[in-house]
Protein backbone atom coordinates (compact mmCIF):
# COMPACT_ATOMS: atom_id res chain seq x y z
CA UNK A 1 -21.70 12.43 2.74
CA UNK A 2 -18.46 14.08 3.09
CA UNK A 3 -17.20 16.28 0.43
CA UNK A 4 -14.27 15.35 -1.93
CA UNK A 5 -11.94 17.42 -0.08
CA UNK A 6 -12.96 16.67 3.63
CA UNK A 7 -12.07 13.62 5.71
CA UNK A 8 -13.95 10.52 5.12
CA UNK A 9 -14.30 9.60 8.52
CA UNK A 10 -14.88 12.52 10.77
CA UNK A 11 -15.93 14.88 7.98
CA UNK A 12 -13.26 17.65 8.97
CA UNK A 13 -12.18 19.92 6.65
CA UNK A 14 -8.72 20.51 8.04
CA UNK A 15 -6.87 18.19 5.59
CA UNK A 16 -3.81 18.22 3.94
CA UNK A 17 -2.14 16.59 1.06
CA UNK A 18 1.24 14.60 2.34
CA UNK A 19 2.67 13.43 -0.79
CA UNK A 20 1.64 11.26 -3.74
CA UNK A 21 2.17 7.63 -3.85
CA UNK A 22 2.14 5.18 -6.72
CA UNK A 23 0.51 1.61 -6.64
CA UNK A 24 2.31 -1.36 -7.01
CA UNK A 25 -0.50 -3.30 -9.11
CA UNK A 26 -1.44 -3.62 -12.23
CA UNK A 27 -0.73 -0.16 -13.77
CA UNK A 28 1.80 1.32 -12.37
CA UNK A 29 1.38 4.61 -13.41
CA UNK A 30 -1.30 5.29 -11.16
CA UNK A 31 -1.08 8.03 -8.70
CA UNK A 32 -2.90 8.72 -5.50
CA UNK A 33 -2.75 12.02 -3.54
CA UNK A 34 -2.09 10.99 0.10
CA UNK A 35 -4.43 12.87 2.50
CA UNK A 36 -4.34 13.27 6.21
CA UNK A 37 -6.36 14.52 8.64
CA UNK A 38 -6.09 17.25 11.49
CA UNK A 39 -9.38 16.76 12.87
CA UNK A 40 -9.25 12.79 13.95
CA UNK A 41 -5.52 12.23 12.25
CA UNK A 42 -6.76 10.01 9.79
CA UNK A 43 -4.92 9.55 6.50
CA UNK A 44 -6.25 8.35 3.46
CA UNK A 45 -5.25 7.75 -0.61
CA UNK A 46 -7.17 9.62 -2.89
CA UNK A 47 -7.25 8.20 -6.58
CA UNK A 48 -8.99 5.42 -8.85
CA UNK A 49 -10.75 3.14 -6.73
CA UNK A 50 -13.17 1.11 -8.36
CA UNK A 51 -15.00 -1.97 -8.17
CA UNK A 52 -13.38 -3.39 -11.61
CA UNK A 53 -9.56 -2.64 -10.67
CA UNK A 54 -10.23 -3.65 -7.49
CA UNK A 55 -11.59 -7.01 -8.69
CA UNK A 56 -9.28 -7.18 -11.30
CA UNK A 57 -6.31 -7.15 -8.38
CA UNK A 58 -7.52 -9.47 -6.16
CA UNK A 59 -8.38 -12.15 -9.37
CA UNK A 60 -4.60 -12.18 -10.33
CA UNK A 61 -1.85 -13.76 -8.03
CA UNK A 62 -3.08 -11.89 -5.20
CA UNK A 63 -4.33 -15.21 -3.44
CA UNK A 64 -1.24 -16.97 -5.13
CA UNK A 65 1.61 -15.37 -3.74
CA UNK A 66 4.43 -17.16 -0.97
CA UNK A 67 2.22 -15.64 1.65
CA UNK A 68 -0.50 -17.86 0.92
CA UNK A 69 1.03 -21.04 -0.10
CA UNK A 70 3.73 -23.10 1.07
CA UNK A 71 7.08 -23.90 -0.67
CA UNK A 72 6.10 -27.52 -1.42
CA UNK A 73 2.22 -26.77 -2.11
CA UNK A 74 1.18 -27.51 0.80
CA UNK A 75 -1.11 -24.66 1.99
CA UNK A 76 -1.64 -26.44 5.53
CA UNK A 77 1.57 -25.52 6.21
CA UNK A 78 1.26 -21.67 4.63
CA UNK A 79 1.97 -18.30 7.04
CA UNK A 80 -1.78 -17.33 5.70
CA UNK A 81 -3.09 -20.50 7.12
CA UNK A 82 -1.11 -20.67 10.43
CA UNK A 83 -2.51 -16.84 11.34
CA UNK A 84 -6.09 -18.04 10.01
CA UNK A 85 -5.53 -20.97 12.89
CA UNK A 86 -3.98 -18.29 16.00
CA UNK A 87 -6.83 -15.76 14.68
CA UNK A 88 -9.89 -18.32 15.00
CA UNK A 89 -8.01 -19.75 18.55
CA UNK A 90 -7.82 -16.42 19.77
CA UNK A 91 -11.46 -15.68 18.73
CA UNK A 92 -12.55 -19.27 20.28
CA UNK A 93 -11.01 -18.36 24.03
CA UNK A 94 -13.31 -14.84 23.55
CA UNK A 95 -16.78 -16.08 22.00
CA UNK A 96 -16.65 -19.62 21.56
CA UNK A 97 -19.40 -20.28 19.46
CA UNK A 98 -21.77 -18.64 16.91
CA UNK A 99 -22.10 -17.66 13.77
CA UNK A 100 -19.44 -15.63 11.72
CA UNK A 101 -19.13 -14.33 8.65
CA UNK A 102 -15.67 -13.50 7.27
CA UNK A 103 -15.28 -10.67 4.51
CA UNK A 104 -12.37 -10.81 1.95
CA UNK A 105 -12.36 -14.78 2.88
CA UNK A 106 -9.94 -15.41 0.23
CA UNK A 107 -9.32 -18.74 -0.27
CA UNK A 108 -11.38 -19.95 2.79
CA UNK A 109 -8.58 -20.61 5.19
CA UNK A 110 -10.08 -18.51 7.97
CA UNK A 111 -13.31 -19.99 7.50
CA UNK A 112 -12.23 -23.22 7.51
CA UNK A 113 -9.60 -22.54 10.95
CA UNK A 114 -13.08 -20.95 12.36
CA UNK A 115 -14.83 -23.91 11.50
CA UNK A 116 -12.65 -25.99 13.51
CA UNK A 117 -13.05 -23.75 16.54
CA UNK A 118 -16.56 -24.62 16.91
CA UNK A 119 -18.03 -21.38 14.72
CA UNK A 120 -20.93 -21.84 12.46
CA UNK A 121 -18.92 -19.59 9.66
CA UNK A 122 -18.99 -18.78 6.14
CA UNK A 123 -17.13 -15.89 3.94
CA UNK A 124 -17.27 -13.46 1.07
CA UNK A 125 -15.02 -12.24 -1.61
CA UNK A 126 -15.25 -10.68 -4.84
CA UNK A 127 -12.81 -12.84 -6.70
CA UNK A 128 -14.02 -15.93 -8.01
CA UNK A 129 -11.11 -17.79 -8.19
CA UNK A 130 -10.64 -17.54 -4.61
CA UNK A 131 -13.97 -18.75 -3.97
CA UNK A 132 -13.22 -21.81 -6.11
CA UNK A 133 -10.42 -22.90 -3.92
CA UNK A 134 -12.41 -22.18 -0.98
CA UNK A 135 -15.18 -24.37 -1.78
CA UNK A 136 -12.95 -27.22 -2.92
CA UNK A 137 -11.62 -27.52 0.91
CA UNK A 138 -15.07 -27.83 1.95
CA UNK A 139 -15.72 -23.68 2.89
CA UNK A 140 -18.63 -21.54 2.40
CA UNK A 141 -17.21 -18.37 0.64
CA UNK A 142 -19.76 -16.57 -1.21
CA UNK A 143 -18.99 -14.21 -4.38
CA UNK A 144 -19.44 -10.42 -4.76
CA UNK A 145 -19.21 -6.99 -2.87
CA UNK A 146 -20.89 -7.83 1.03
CA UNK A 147 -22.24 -4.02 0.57
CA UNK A 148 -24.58 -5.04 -2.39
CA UNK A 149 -25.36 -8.66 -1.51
CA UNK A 150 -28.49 -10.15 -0.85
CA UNK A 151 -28.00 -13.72 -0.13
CA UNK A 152 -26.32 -13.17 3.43
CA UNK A 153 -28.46 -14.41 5.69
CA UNK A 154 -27.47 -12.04 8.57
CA UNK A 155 -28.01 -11.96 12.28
CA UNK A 156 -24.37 -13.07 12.32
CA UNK A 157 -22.69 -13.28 15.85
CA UNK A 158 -18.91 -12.06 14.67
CA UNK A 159 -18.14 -10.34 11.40
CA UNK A 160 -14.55 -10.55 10.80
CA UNK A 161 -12.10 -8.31 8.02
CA UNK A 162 -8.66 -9.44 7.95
CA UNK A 163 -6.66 -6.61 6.56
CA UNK A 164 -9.62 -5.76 4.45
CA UNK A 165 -11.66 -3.02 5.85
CA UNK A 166 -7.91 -0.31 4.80
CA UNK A 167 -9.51 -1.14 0.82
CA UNK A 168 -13.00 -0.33 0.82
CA UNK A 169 -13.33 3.29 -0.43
CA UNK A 170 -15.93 4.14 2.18
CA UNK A 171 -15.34 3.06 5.44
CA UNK A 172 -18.84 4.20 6.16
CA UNK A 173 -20.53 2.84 3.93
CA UNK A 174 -19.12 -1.15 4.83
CA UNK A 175 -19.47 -0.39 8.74
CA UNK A 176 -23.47 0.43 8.10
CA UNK A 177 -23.40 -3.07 6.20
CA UNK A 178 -21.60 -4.77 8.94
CA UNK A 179 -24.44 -3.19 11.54
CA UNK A 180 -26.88 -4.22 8.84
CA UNK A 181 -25.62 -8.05 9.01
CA UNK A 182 -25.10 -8.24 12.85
CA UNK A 183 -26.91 -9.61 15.91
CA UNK A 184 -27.12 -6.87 18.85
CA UNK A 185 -23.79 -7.66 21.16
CA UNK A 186 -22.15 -8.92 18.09
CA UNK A 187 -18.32 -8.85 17.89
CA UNK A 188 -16.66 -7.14 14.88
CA UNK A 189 -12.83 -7.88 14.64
CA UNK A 190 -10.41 -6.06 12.17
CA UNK A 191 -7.19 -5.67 11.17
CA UNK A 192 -6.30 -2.14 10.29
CA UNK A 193 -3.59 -0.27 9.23
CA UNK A 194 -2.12 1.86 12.30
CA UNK A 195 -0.70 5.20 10.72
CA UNK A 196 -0.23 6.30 13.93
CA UNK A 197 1.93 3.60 14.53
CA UNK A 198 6.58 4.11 14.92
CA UNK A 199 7.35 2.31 11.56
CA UNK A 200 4.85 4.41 9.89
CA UNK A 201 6.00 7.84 10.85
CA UNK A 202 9.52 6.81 10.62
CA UNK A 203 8.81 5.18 6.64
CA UNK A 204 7.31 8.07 5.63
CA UNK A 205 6.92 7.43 1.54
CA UNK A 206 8.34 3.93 1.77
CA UNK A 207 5.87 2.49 4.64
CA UNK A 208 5.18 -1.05 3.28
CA UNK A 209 1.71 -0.79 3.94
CA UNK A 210 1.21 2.56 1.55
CA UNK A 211 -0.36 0.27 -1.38
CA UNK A 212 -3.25 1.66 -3.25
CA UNK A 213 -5.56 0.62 -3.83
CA UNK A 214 -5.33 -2.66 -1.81
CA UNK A 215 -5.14 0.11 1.22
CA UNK A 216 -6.97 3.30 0.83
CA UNK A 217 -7.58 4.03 4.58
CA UNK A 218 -4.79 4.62 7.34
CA UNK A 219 -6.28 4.53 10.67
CA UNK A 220 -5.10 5.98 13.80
CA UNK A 221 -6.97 5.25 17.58
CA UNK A 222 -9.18 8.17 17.10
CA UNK A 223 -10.38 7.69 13.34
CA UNK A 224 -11.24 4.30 14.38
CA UNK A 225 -13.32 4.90 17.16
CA UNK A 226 -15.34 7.64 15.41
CA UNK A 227 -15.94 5.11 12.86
CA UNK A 228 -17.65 2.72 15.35
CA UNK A 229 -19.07 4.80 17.54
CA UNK A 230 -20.77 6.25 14.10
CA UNK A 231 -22.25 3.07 13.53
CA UNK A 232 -23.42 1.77 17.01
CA UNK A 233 -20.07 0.07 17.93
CA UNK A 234 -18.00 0.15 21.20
CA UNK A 235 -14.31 -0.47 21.21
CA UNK A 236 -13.23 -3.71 23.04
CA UNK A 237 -9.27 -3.73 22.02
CA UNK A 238 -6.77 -1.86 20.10
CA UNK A 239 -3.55 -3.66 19.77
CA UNK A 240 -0.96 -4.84 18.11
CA UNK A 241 -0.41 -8.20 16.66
CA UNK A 242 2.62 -9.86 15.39
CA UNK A 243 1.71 -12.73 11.98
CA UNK A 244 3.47 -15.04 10.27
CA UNK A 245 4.76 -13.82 6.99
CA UNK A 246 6.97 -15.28 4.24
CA UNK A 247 10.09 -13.91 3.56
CA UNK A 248 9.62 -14.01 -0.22
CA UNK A 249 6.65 -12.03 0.82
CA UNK A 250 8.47 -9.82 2.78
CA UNK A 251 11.37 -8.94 -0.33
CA UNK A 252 8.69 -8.39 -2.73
CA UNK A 253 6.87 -5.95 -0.99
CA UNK A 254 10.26 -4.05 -0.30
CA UNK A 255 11.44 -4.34 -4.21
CA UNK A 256 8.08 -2.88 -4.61
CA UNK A 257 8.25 0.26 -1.81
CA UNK A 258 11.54 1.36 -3.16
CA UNK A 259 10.75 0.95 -6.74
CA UNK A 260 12.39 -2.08 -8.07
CA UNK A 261 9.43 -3.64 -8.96
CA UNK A 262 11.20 -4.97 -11.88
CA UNK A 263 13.78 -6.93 -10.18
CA UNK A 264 11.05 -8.85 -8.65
CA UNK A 265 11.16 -11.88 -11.32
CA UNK A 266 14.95 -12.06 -10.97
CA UNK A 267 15.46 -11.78 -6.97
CA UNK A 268 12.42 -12.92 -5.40
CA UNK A 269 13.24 -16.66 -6.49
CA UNK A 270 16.57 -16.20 -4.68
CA UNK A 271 14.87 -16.27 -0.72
CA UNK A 272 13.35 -19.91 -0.55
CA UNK A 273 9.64 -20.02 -0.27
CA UNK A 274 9.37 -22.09 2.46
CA UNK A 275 11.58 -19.50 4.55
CA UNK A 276 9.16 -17.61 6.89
CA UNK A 277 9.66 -15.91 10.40
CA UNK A 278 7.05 -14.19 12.64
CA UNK A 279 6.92 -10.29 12.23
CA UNK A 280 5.60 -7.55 14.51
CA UNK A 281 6.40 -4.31 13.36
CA UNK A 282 3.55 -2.43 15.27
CA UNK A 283 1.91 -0.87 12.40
CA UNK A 284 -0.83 -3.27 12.34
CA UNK A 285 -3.62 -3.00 14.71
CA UNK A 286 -6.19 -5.67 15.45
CA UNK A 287 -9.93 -3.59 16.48
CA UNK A 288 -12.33 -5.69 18.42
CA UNK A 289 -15.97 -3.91 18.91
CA UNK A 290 -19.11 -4.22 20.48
CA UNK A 291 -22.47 -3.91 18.74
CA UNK A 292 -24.44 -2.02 21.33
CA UNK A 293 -27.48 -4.23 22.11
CA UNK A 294 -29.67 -0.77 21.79
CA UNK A 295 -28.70 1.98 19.30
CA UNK A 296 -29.73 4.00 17.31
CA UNK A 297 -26.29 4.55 15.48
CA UNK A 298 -25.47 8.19 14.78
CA UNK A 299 -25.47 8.22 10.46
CA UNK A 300 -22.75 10.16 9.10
């Protein structure tokens, strides 16, 4: 186990603190020392990280924002759902069937795209609303922290994280759960946020994607390979993915970089919900990996 001061991936002790940065949610007045790394260039928040904020975060309007639901209610017509269906199509034309086990499901839209795609698939989250919603459109989302659970089944053929794995405080500690739950020659597919990436250099302090704690981990090619090849993995892709987001979306989480959080209730309303484009900015990567069929996984 690393120490407090050395980097959580690689275990280097050639870090630096960047800057601080102050979350968006729920208390505001919580700061996180930004850390990077020399060693594997890795760059992560350091700060209050626990199971209850987290939960608390994700049981709010997390799931309930314009990103998730359309402007007339209707979530089959939502930017979340639409990327849940191009995600599960995409996965379809690489492994088209077996069985799949999304974590931070949400409100089951993946599961139910992946579903439709042919794969035997089921989720978990740690909010319980979510789960609700889930199982009232007919998906399997299971409640509570995959890392602790005993219910999953396992032996699953594709474990996918959708802009979840940036959150978890140990990235070790969920990939050895994720090897735990998977068949040999299983697939794991993330999204991941790429700090290596132009718009991240060039936002420095006001990079969108600098939330903690919803993102605690900033991942460049390197950190991210160490982090499989730690756990038995091989990389399959790297790249870079554009989604569709809503433009609500889009100005609240730039009233929130710059600090106008408070102007939120007054503005946001202004862009119609049902306004939504396709955005790439390149700071986003999508990780596909290999299980090896024989490993012994080096433990870090």
């Amino acid at each position: 186990m690393a120490v407090a001061s050395s980097c959580p991936i690689c275990n280097c002790a050639d870090t630096r603190r960047l800057r601080v940065a102050r979350t968006p949610y729920l208390d505001r007045s919580l700061l996180y020392d930004v850390m990077s790394c020399g060693g594997c260039d890795h760059m992560w928040c350091r700060g209050e990280a626990s199971p209850e904020i987290l939960t608390r975060i994700y049981s709010t309007d997390f799931h309930g924002s314009s990103q998730q639901l359309a402007a007339n209610g209707d979530e089959a017509r939502s930017p979340v759902v639409e990327n849940a269906w191009t995600r599960s199509a995409k996965l379809a034309s690489q492994r088209s069937t077996g069985r799949l086990l999304d974590v931070g499901a949400g409100n089951g839209y993946f599961v139910n795209a992946a579903r439709k795609h042919g794969f035997d698939a089921e989720g978990v989250d740690i909010a319980p609303q979510a789960a609700d919603i889930a199982a009232r459109s007919g998906a399997k989302v299971h409640v509570g922290d995959f890392q602790q659970m005993m219910n999953l089944s396992g032996n699953y053929d594709i474990i996918t994280m959708w802009d979840v794995l940036c959150g978890f405080p140990d990235p070790h500690r969920a990939m050895a759960r994720v090897r735990e739950l998977m068949a040999p020659g299983g697939l794991f597919v993330a999204t991941v946020c790429d700090r290596s990436s132009r718009m991240a250099r060039l936002s420095g302090r006001f990079w969108p994607l600098l939330i903690p704690p919803v993102n605690l981990h900033y991942f460049s090619r390197e950190s991210m390979n160490r982090l499989l090849a730690a756990h038995g993995f091989s990389p399959v892709d790297f790249r870079h993915d554009g989604k569709s987001v809503s433009l609500r979306f889009v100005g609240q989480k730039l009233m929130r970089t710059v600090g106008l959080a408070s102007l939120e209730p007054s503005l946001a309303p202004l862009i119609p919900a049902g306004w939504r484009a396709t955005l790439n900015l390149g700071d986003i990567a999508t990780v596909v990996a290999m299980r090896n069929r024989s490993d012994a996984g080096d433990r870090t």
